[in-house]
N, C-alpha and C. Protein backbone atom coordinates (compact mmCIF):
# COMPACT_ATOMS: atom_id res chain seq x y z
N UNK A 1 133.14 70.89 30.00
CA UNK A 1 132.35 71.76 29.15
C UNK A 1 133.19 73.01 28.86
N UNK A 2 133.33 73.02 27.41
CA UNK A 2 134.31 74.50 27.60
C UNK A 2 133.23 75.64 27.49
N UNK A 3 133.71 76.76 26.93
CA UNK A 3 133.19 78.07 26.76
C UNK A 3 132.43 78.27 25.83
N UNK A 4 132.24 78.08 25.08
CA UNK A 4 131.57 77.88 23.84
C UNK A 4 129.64 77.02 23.76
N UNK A 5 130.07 75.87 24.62
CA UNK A 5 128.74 74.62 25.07
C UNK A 5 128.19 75.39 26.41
N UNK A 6 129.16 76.06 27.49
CA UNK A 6 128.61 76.87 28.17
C UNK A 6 127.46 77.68 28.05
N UNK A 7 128.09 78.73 26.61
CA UNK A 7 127.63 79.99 26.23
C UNK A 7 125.94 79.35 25.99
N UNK A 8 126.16 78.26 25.31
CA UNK A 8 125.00 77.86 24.15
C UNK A 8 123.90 77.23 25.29
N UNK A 9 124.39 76.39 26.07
CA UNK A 9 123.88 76.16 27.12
C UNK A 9 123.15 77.14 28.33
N UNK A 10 123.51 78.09 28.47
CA UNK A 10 123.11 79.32 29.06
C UNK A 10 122.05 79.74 28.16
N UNK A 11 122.19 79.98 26.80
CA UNK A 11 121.50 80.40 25.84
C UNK A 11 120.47 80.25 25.85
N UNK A 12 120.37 78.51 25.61
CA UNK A 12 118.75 77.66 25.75
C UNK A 12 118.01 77.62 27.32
N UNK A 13 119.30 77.51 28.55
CA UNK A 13 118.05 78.25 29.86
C UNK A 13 117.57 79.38 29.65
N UNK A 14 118.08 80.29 29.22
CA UNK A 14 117.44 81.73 28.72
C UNK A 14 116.34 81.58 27.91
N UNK A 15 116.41 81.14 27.12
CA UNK A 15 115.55 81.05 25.84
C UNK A 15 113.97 79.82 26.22
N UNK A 16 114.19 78.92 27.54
CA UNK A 16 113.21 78.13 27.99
C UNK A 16 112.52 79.22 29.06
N UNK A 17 112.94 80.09 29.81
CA UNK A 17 112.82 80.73 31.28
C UNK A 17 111.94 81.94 30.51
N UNK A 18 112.42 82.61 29.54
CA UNK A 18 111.74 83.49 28.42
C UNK A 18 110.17 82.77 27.59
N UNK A 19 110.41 81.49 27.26
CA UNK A 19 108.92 80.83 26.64
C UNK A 19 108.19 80.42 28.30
N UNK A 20 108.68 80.33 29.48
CA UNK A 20 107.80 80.15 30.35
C UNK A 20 106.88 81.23 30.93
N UNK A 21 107.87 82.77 30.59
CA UNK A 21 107.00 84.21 31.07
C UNK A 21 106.20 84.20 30.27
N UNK A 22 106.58 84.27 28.61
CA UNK A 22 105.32 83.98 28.14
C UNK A 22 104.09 83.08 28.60
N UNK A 23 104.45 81.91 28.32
CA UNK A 23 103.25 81.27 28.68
C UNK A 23 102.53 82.06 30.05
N UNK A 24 103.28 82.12 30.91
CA UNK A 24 102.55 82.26 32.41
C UNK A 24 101.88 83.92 31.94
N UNK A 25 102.01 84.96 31.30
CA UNK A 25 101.18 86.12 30.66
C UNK A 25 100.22 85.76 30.06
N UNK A 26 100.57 84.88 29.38
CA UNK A 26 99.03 84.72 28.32
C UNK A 26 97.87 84.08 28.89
N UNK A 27 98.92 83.05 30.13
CA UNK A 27 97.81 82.57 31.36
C UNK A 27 96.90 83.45 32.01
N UNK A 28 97.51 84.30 32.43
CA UNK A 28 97.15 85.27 33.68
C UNK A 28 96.25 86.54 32.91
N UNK A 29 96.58 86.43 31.30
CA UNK A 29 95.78 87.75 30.89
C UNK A 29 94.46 88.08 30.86
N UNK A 30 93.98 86.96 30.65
CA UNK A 30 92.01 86.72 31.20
C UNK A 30 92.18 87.27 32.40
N UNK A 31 92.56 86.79 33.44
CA UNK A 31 92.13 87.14 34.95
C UNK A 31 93.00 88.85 35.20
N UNK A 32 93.78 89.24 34.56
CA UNK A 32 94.15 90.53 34.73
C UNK A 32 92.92 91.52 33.77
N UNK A 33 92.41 91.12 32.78
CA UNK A 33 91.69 92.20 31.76
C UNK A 33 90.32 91.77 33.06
N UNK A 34 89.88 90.50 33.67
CA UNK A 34 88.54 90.50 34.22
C UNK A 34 88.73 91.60 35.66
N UNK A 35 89.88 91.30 36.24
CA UNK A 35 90.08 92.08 37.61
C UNK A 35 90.41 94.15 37.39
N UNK A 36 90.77 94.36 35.80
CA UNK A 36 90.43 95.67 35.62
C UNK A 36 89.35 96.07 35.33
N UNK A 37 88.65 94.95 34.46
CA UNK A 37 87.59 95.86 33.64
C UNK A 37 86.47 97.07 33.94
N UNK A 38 86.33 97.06 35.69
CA UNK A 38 85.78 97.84 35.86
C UNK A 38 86.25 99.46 35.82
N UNK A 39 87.84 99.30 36.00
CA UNK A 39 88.83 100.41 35.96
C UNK A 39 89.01 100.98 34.19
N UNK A 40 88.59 99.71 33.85
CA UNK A 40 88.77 100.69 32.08
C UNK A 40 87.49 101.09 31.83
N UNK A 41 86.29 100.28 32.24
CA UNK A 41 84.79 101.12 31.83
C UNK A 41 85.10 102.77 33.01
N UNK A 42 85.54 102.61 33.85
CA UNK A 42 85.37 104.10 34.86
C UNK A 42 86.35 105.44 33.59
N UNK A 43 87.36 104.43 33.33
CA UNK A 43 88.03 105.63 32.07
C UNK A 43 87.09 106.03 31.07
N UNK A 44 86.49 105.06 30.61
CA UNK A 44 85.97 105.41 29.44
C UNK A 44 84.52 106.19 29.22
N UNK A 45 83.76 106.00 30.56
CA UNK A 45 83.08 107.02 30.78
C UNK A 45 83.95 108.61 30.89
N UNK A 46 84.89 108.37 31.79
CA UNK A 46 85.65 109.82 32.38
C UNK A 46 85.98 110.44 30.75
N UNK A 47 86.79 109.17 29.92
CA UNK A 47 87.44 110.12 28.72
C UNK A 47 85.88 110.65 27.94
N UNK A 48 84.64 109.85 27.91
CA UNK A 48 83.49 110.78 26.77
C UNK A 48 82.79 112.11 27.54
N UNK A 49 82.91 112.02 28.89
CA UNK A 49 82.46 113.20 29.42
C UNK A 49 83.71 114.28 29.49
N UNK A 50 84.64 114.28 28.87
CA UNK A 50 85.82 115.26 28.94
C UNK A 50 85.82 116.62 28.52
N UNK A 51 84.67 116.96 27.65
CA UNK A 51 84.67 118.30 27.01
C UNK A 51 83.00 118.70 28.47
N UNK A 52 82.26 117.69 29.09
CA UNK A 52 81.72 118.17 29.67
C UNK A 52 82.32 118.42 31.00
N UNK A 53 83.21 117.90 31.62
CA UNK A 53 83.97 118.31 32.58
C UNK A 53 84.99 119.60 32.11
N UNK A 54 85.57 120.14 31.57
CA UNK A 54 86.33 121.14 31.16
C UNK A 54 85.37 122.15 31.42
N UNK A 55 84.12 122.17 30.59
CA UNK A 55 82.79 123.19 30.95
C UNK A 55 82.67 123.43 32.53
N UNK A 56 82.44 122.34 33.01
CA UNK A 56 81.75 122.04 34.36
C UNK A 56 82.90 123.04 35.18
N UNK A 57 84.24 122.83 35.11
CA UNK A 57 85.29 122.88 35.83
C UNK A 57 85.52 124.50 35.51
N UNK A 58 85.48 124.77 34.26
CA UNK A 58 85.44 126.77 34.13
C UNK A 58 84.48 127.12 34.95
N UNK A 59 83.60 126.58 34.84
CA UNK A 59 82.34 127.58 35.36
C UNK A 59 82.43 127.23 36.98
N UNK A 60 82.89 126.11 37.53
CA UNK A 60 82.90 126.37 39.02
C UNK A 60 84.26 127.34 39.20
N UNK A 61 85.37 127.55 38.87
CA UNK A 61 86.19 128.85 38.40
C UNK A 61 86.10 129.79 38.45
N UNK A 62 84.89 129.99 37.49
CA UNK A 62 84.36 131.54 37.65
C UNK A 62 83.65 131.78 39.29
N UNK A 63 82.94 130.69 39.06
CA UNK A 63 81.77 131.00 40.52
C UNK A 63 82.78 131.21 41.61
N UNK A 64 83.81 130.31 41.51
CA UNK A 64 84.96 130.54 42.74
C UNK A 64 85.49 131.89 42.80
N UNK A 65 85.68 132.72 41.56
CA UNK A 65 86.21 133.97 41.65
C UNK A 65 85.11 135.00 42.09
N UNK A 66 83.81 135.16 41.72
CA UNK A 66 83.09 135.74 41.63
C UNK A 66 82.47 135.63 43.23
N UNK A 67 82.31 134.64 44.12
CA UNK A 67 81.83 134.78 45.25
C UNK A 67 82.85 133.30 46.10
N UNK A 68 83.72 133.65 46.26
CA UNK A 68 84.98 133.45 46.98
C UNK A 68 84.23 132.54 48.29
N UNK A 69 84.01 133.62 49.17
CA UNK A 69 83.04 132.89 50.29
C UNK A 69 82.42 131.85 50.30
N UNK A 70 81.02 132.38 49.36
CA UNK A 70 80.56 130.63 48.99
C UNK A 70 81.19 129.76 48.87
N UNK A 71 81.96 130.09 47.57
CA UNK A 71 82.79 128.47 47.36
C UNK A 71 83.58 127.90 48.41
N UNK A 72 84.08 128.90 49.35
CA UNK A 72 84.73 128.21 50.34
C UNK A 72 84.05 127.21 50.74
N UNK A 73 83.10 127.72 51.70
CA UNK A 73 81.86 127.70 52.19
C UNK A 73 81.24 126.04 51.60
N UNK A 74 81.29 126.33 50.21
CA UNK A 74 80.24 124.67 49.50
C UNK A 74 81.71 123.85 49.13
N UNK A 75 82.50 124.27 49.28
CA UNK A 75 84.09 123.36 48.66
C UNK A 75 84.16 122.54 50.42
N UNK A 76 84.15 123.28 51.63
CA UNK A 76 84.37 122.37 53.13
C UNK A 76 83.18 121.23 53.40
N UNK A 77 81.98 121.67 52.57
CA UNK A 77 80.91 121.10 53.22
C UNK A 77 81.18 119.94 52.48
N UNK A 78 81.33 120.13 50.67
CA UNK A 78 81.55 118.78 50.22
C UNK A 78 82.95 118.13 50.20
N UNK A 79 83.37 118.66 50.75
CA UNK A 79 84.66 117.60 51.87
C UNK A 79 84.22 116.76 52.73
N UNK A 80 83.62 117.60 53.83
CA UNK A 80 82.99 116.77 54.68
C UNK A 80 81.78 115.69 54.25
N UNK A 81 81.42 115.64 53.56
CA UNK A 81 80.60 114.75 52.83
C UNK A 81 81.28 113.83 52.26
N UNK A 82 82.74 114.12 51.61
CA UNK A 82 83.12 112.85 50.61
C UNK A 82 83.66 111.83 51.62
N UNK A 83 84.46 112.92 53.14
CA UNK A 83 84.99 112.54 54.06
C UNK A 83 84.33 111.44 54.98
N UNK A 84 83.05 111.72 54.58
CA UNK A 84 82.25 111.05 55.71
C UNK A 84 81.89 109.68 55.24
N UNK A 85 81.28 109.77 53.46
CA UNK A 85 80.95 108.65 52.90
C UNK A 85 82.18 107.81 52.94
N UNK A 86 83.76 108.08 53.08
CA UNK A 86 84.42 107.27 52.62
C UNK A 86 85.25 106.14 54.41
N UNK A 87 84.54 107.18 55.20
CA UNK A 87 84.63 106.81 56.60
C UNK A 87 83.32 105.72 56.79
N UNK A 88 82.34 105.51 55.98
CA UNK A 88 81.07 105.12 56.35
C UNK A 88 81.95 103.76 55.56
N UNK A 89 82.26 104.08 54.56
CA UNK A 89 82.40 102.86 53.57
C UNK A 89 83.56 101.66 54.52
N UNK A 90 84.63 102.55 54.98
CA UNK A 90 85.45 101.72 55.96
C UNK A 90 85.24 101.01 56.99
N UNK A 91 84.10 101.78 57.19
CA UNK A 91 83.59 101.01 58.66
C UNK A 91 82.67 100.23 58.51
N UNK A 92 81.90 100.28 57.42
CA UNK A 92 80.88 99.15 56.52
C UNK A 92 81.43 98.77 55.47
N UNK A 93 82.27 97.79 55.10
CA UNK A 93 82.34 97.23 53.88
C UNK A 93 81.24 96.76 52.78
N UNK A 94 81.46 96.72 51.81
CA UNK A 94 80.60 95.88 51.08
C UNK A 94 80.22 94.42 50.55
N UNK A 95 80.00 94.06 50.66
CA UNK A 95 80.88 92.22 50.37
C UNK A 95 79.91 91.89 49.53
């Protein structure tokens, strides 16, 4: 085989190994869009509430500047709360 039937030969494994990724994507793309979809509905709520979070987020800002303490104060407690639910969740799964 010279250099040339080589090249061409290399060419077409390339060119078969390339139509097999395809195929195996277009396989797998149902079960990749079903195993996100809950991750793109969580965006798409997050992106329409975006001008109400910007609001939400100044005004706990202000309140943070304006009485410092408190917010400390309600910023540890709901730590300990997210801390706790996500310790509850580990130790209880959901199935």
């Amino acid at each position: 085989m010279n250099r040339r039937q080589y090249r061409e030969w290399k060419k077409q494994q390339l060119i078969q190994q390339i139509q097999q990724q395809r195929q195996d994507l277009a396989a797998n793309k149902a079960l990749w869009l079903d195993k996100t979809e809950y991750l793109d509905q969580g965006w798409q709520t997050l992106a329409s509430l975006r001008k109400y979070v910007a609001i939400a987020s100044s005004m706990v800002a202000l309140y943070g500047i304006r009485h410092p303490g408190k917010f400390i104060r309600w910023s540890r407690r709901a730590l300990g709360v997210w801390s706790t639910v996500r310790l509850l969740r580990k130790a209880f799964p959901a199935k």
